[in-house]
C-alpha atoms as a PDB file:
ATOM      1  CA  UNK A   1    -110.104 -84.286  13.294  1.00  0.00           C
ATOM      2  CA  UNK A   2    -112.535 -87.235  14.371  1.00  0.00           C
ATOM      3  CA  UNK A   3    -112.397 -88.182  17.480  1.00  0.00           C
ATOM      4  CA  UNK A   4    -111.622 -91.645  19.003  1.00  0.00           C
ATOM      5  CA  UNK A   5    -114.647 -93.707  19.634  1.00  0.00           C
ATOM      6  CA  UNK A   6    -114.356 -95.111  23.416  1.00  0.00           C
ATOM      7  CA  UNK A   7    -114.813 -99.137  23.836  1.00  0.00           C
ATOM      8  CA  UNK A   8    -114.978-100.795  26.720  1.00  0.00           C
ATOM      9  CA  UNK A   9    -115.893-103.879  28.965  1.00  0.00           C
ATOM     10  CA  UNK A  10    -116.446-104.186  32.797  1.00  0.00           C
ATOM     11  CA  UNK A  11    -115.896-107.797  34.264  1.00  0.00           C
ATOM     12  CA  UNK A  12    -115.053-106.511  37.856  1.00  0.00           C
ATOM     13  CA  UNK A  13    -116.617-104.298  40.205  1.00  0.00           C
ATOM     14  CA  UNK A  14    -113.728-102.064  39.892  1.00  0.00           C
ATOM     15  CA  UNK A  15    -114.468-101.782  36.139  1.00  0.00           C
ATOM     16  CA  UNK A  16    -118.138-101.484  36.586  1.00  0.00           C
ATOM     17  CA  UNK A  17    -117.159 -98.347  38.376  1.00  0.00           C
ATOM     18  CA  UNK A  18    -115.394 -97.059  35.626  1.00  0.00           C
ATOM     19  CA  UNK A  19    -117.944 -97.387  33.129  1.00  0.00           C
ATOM     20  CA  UNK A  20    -120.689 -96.026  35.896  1.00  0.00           C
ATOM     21  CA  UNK A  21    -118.427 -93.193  35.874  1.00  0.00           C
ATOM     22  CA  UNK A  22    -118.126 -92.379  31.890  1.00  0.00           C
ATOM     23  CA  UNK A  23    -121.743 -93.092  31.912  1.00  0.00           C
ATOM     24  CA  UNK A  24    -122.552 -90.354  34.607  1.00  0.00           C
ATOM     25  CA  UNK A  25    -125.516 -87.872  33.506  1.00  0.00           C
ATOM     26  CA  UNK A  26    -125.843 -90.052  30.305  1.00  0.00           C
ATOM     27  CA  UNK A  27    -129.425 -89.626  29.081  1.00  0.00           C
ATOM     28  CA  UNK A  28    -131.806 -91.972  27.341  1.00  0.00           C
ATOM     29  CA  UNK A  29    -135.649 -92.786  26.491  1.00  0.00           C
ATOM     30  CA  UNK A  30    -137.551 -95.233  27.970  1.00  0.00           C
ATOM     31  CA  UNK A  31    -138.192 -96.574  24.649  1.00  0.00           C
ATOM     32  CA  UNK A  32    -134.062 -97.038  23.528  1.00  0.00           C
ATOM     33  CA  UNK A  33    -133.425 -99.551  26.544  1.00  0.00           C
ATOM     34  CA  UNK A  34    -134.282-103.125  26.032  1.00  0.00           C
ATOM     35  CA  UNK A  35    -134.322-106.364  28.247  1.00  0.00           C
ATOM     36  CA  UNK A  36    -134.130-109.565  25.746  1.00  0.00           C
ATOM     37  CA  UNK A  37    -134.700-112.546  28.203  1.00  0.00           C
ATOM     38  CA  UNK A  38    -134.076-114.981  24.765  1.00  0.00           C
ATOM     39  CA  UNK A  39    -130.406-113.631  24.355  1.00  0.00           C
ATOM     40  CA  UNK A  40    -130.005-113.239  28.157  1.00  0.00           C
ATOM     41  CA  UNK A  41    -129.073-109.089  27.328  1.00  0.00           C
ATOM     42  CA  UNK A  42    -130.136-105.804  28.674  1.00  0.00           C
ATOM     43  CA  UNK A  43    -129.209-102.989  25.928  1.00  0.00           C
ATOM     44  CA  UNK A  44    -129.456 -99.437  25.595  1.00  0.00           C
ATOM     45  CA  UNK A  45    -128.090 -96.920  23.461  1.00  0.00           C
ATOM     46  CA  UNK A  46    -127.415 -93.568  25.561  1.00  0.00           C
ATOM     47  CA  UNK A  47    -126.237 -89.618  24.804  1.00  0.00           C
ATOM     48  CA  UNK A  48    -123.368 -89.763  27.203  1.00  0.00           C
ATOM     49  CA  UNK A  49    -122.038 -86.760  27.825  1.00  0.00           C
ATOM     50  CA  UNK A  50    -118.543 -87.260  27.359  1.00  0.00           C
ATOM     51  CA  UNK A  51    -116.336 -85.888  30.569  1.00  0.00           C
ATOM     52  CA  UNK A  52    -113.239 -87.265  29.779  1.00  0.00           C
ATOM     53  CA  UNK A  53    -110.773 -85.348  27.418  1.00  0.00           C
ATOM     54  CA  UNK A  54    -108.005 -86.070  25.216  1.00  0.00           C
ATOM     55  CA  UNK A  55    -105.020 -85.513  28.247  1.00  0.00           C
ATOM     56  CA  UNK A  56    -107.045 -87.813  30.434  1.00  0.00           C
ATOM     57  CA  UNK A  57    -108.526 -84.343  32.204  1.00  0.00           C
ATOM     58  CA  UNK A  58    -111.685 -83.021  32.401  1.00  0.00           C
ATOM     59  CA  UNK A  59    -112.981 -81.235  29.247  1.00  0.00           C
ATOM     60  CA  UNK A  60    -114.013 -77.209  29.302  1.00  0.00           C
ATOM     61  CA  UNK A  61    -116.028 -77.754  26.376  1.00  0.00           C
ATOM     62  CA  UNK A  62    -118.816 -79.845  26.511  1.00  0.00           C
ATOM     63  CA  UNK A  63    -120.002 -82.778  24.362  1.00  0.00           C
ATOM     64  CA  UNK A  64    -122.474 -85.628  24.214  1.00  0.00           C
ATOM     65  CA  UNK A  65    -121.788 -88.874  21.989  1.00  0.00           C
ATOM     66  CA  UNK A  66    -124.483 -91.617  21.289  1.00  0.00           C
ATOM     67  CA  UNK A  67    -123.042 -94.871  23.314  1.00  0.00           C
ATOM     68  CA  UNK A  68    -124.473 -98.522  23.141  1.00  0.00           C
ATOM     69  CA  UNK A  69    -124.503 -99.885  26.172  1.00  0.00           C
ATOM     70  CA  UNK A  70    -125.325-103.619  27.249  1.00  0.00           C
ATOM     71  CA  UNK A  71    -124.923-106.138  29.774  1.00  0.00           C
ATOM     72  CA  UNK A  72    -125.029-109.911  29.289  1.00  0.00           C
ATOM     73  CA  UNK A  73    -125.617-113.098  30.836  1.00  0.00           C
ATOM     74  CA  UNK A  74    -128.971-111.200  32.958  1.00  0.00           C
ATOM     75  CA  UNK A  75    -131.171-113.818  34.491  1.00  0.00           C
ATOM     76  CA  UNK A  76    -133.797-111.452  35.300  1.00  0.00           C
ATOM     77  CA  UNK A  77    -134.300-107.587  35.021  1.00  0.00           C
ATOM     78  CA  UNK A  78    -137.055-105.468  37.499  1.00  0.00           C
ATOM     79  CA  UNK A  79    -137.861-102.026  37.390  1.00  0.00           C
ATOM     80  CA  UNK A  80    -138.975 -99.221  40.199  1.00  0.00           C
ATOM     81  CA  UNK A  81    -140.021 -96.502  39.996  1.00  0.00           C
ATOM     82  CA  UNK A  82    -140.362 -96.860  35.923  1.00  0.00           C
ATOM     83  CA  UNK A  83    -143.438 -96.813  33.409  1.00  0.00           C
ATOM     84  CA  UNK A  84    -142.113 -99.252  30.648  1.00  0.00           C
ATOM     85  CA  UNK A  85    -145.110 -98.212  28.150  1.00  0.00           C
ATOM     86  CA  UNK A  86    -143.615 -94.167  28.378  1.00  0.00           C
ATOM     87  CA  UNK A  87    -141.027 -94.896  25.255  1.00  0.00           C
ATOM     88  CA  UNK A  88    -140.735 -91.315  25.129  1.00  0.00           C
ATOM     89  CA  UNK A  89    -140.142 -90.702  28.759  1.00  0.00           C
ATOM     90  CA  UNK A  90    -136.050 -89.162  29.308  1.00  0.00           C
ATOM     91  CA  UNK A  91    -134.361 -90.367  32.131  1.00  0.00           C
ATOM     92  CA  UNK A  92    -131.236 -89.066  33.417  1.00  0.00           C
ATOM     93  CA  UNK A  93    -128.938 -92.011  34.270  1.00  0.00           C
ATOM     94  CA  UNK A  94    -126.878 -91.216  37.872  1.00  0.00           C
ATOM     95  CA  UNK A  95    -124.592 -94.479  38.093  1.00  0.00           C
ATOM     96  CA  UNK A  96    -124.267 -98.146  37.543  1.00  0.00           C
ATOM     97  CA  UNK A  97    -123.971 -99.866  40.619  1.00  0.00           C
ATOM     98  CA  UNK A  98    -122.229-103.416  41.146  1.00  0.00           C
ATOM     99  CA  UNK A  99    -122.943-105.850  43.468  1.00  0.00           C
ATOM    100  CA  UNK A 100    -121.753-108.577  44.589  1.00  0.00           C
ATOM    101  CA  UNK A 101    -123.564-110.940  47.016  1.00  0.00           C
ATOM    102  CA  UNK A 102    -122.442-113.891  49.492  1.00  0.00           C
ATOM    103  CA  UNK A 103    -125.479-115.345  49.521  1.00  0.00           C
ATOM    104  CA  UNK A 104    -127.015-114.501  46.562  1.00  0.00           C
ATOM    105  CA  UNK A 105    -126.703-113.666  42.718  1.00  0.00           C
ATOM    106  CA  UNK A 106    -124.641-110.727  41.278  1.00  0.00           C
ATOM    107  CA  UNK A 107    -126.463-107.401  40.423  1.00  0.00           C
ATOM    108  CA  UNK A 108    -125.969-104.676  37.887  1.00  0.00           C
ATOM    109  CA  UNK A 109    -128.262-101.527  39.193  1.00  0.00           C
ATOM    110  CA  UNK A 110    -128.625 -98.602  36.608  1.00  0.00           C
ATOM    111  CA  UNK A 111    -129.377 -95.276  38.920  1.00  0.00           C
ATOM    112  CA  UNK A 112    -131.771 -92.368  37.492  1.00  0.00           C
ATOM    113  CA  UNK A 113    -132.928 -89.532  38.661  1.00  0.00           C
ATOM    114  CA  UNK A 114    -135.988 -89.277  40.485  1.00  0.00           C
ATOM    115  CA  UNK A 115    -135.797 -92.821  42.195  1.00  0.00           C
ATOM    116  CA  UNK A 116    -135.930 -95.076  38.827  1.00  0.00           C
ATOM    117  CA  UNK A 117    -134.081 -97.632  38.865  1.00  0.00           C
ATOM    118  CA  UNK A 118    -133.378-101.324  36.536  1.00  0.00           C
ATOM    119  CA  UNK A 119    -132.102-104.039  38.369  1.00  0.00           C
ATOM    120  CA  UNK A 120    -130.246-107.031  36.547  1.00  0.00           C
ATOM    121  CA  UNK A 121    -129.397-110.088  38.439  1.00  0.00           C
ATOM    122  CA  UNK A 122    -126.507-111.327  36.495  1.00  0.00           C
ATOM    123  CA  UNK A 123    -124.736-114.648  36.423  1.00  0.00           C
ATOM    124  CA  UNK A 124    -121.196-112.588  35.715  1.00  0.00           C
ATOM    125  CA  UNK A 125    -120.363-109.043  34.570  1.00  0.00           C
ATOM    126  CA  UNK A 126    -119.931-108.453  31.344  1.00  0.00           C
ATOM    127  CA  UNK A 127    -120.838-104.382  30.602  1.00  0.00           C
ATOM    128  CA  UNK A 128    -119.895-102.905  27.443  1.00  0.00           C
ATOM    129  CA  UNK A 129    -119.685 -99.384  26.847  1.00  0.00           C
ATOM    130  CA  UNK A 130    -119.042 -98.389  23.227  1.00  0.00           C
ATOM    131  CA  UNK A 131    -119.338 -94.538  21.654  1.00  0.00           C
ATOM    132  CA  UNK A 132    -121.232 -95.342  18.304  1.00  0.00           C
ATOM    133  CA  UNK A 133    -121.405 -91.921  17.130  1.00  0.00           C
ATOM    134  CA  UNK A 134    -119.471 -88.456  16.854  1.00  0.00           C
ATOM    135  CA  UNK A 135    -119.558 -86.049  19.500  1.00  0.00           C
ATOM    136  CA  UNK A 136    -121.563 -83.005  19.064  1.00  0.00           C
ATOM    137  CA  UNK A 137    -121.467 -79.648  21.316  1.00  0.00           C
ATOM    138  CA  UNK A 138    -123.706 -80.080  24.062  1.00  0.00           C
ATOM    139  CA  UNK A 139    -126.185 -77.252  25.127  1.00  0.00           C
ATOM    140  CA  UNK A 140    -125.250 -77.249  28.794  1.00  0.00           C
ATOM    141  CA  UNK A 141    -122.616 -78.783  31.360  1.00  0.00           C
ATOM    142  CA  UNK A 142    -124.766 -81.084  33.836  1.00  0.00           C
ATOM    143  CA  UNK A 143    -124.460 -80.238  37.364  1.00  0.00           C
ATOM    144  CA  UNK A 144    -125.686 -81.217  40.902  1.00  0.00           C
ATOM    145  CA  UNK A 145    -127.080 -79.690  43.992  1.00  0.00           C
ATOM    146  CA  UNK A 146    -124.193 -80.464  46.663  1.00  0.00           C
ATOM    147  CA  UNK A 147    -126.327 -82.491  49.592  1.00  0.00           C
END
């Protein structure tokens, strides 16, 4: 039986936090993400591993899923800790972080491993998550050293 693609769209900080949360140890290549100043859009098309199951639970059984994944209305987009000309490079995405500023624009932070990081300065959230692919077994669970 095929499974359900997910599809979804963050306007809040709450449902930033939801996505960040589907999106947790997602991974993707330098080369799939893209910032199009033109259309005002950051895009990227991730393998997410998929920790949500069919009852709402966690799954035993693990499995990835390619997901598209972009934000719009960016104003700008700046990158640390992040070789742009490494299309091959894999980074391992940790969280999407919202924030929203008194004095200042809104910002859309995607998290990776090792200290990378993409900032967006948006003018409003809008984050879509959608799973654009079947799931396949993945090799390994992800896990993390408890600090």
């Amino acid at each position: 039986m095929a499974k359900k693609p997910l599809k979804l769209v963050a306007r809040t900080t709450e449902d930033v936090e939801v996505v960040s949360a589907l999106l947790q140890d997602a991974t993707v290549k330098v080369g799939d993400m893209a910032y199009r100043p033109g259309e005002r859009r950051f895009a990227c098309v991730v393998n997410r591993y998929r920790w949500e199951g069919r009852d709402g639970r966690r799954r035993r059984r693990g499995e990835r899923v390619r997901a598209g994944v972009h934000a719009d209305f960016v104003q700008a987009a700046r990158v640390q800790n992040l070789s742009l000309d490494q299309h091959e490079t894999v980074l391992d995405l940790l969280a999407i972080r919202a924030e929203v500023r008194e004095d200042g624009p809104e910002t859309l932070t995607f998290v990776f491993a090792g200290g990378a990081a993409i900032e967006l300065t948006v003018d409003g959230f809008e984050l879509v998550l959608e799973d654009i692919s079947q799931p396949w077994r993945a090799r390994r669970r992800p896990e993390h050293a408890l600090d």
